[in-house]
C-alpha atoms as a PDB file:
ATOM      1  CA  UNK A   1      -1.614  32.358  -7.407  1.00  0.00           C
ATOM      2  CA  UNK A   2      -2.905  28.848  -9.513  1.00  0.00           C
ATOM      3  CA  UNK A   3      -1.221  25.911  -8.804  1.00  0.00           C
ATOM      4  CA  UNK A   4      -0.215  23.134 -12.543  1.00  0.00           C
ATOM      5  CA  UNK A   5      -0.405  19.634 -12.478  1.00  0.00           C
ATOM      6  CA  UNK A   6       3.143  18.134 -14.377  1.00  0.00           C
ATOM      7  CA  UNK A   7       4.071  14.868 -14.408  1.00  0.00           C
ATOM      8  CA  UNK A   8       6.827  14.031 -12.535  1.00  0.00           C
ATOM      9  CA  UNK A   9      10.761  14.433 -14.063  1.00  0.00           C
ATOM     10  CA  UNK A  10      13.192  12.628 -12.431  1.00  0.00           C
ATOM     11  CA  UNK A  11      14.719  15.994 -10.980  1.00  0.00           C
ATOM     12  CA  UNK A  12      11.541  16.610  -9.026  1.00  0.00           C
ATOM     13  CA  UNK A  13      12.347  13.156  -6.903  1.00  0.00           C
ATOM     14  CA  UNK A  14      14.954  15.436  -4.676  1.00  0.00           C
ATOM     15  CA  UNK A  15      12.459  17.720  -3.776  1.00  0.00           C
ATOM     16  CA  UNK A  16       9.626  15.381  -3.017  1.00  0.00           C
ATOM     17  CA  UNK A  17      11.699  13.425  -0.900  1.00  0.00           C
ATOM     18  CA  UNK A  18      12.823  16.606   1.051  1.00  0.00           C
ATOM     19  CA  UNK A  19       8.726  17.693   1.522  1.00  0.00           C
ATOM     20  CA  UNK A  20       8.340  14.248   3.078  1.00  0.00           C
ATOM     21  CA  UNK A  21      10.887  14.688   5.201  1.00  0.00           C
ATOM     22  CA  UNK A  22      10.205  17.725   6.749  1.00  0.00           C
ATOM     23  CA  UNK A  23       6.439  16.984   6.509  1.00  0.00           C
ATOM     24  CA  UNK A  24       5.862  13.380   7.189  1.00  0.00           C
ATOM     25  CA  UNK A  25       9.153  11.779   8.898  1.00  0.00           C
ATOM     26  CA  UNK A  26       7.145  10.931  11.928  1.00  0.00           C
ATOM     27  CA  UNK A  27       4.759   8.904  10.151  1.00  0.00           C
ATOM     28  CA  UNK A  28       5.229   4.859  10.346  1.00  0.00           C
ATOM     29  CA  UNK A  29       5.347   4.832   5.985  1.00  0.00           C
ATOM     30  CA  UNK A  30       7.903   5.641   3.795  1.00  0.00           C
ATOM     31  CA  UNK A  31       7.150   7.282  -0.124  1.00  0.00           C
ATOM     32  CA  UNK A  32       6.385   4.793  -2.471  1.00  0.00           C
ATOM     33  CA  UNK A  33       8.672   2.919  -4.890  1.00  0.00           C
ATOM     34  CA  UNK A  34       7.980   4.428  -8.176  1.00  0.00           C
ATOM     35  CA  UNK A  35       8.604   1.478 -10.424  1.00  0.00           C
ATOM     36  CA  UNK A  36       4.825   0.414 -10.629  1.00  0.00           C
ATOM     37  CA  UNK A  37       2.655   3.343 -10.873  1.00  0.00           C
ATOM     38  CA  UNK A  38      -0.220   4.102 -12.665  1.00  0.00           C
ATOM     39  CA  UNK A  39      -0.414   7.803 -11.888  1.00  0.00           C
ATOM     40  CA  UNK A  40       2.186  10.362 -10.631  1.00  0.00           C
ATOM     41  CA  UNK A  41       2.400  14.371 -10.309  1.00  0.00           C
ATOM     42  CA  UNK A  42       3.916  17.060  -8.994  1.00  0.00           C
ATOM     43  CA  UNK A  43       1.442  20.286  -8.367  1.00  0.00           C
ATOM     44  CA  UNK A  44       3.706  23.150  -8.815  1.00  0.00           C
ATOM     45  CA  UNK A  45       3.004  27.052  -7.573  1.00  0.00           C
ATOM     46  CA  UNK A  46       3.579  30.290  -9.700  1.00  0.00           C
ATOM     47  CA  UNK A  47       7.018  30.133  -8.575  1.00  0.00           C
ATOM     48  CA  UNK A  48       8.202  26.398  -9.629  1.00  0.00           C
ATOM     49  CA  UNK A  49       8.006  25.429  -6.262  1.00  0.00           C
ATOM     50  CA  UNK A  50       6.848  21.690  -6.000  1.00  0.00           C
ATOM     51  CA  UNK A  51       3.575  21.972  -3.332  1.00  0.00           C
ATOM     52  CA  UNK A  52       2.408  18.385  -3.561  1.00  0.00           C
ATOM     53  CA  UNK A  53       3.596  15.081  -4.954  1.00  0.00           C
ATOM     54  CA  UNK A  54       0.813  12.796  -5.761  1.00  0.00           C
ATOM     55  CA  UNK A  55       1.080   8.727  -6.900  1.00  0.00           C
ATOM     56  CA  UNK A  56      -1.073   5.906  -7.594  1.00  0.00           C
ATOM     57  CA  UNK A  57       0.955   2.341  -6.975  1.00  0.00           C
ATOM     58  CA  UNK A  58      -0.240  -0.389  -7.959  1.00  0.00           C
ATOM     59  CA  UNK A  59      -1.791  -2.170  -4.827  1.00  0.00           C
ATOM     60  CA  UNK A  60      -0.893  -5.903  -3.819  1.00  0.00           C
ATOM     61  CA  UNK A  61      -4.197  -6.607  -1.647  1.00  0.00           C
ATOM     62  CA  UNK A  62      -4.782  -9.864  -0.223  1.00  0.00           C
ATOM     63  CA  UNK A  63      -8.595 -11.598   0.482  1.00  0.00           C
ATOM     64  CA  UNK A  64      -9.287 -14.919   1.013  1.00  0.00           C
ATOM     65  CA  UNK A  65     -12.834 -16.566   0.716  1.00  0.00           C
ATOM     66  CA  UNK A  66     -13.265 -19.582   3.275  1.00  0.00           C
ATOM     67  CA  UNK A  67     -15.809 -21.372   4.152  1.00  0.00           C
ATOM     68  CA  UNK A  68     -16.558 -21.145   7.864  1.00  0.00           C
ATOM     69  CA  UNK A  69     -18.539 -24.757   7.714  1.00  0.00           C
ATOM     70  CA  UNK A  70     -15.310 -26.705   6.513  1.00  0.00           C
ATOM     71  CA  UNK A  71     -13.569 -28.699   9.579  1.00  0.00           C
ATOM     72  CA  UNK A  72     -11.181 -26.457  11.226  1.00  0.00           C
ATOM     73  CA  UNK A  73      -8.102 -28.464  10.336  1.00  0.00           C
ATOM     74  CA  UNK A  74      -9.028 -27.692   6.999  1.00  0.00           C
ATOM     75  CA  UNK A  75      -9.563 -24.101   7.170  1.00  0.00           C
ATOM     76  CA  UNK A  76      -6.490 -23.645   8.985  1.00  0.00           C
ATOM     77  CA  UNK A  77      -4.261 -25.248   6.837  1.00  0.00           C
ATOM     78  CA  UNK A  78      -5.925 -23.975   3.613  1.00  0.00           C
ATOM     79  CA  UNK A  79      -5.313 -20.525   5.421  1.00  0.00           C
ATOM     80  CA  UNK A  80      -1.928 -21.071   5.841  1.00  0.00           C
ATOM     81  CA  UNK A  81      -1.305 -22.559   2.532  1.00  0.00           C
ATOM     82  CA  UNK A  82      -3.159 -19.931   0.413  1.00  0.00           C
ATOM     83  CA  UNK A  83      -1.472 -16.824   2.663  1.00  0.00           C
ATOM     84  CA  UNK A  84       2.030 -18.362   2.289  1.00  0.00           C
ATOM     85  CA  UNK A  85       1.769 -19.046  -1.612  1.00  0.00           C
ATOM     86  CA  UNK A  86      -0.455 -15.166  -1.919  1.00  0.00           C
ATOM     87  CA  UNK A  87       2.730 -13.791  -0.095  1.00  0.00           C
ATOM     88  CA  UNK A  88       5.145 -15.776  -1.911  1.00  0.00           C
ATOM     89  CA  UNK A  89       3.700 -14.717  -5.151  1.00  0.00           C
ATOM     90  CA  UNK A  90       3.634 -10.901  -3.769  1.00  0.00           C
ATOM     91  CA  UNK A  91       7.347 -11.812  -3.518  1.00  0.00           C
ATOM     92  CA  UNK A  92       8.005 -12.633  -6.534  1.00  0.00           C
ATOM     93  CA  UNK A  93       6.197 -10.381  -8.399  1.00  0.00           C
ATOM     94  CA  UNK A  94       8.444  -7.871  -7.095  1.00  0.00           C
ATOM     95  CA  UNK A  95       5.818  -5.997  -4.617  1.00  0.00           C
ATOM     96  CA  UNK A  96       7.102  -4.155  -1.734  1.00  0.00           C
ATOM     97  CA  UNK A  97       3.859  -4.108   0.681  1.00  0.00           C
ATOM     98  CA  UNK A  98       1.049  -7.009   0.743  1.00  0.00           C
ATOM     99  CA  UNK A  99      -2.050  -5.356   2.147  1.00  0.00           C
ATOM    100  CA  UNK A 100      -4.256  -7.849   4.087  1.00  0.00           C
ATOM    101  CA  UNK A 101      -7.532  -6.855   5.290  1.00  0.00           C
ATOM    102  CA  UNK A 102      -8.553  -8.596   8.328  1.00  0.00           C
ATOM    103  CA  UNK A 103     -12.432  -9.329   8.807  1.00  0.00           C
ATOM    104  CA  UNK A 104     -12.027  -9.864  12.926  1.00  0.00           C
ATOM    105  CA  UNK A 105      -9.218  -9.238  15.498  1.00  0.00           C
ATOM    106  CA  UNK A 106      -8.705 -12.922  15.323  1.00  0.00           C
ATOM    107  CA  UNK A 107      -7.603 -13.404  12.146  1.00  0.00           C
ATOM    108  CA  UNK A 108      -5.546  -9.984  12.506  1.00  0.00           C
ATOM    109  CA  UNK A 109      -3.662 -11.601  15.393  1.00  0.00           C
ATOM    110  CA  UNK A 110      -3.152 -14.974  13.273  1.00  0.00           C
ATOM    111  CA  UNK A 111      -1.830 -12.957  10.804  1.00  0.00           C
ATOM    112  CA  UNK A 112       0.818 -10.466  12.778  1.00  0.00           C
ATOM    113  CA  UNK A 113       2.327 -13.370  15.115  1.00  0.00           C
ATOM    114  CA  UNK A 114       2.562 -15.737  12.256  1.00  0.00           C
ATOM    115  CA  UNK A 115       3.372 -14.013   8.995  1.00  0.00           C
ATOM    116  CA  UNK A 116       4.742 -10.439  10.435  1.00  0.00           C
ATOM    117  CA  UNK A 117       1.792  -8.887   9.426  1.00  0.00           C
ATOM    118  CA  UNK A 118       1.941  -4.929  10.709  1.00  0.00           C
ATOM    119  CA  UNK A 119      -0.989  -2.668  11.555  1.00  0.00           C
ATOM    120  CA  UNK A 120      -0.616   0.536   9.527  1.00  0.00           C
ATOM    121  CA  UNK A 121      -1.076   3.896  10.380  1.00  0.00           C
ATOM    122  CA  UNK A 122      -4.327   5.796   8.781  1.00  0.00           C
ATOM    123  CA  UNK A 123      -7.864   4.831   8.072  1.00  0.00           C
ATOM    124  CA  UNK A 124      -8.239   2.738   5.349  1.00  0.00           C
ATOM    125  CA  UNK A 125     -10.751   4.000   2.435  1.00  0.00           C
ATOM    126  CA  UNK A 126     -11.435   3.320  -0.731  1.00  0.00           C
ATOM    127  CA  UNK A 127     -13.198   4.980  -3.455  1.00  0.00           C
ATOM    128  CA  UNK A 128     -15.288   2.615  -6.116  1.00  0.00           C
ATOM    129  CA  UNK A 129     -14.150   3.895  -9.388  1.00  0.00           C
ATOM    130  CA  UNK A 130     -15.894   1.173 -11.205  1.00  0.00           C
ATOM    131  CA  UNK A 131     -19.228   0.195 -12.172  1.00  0.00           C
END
């Protein structure tokens, strides 16, 4: 038995979202809005049957540089000012999910009591496809 790569009709959607029901319900994430991808496929068996759905969204990440010898006053409320214009623009750009990576459990806090930042399930990785 081989399994084919096909890109994804709009037929297929039914199916995939049935997989990630029965597979993946329990998880804290939903399937990803398919209006900004870069990649999508199904990986069908022998039979037509859909196996896997695979997608590459584009990815709304968030990273501020701040200088940690500024008076506080002015970190804070450049902190504030730069996350609520970043998620603002996010906003308006018509993303779904702003990804923030947090450097210390301080800043995580900041951001989850403040700006209703959420921890997400997984282990966050990332491969280098780049020079």
């Amino acid at each position: 038995m081989s399994i084919t790569l096909s890109d994804v009709e709009k037929e297929d959607y039914q199916e995939v979202e049935e997989i990630f029901k029965r597979c993946h319900s329990s998880k804290p994430y939903d399937l990803p809005t398919v209006t900004r991808t870069i990649f999508e496929k199904v990986a069908i068996d022998d039979d037509g049957k859909t196996v896997a759905y695979g997608v590459i969204s584009t990815f709304c990440e968030g990273f501020i540089v701040l200088d940690k010898e500024a008076p506080y006053k002015d970190r804070i409320q450049s902190f504030k000012k730069i996350i609520e214009a970043g998620i603002e623009s996010a906003t308006d750009s018509g993303m779904e999910r702003l990804y923030l990576i947090a450097d210390s459990p301080e800043h995580a806090k900041v951001l989850k009591k403040h700006y209703g930042a959420q921890s997400c399930a997984g282990e966050l990785l990332v491969i280098f496809t780049g020079e």
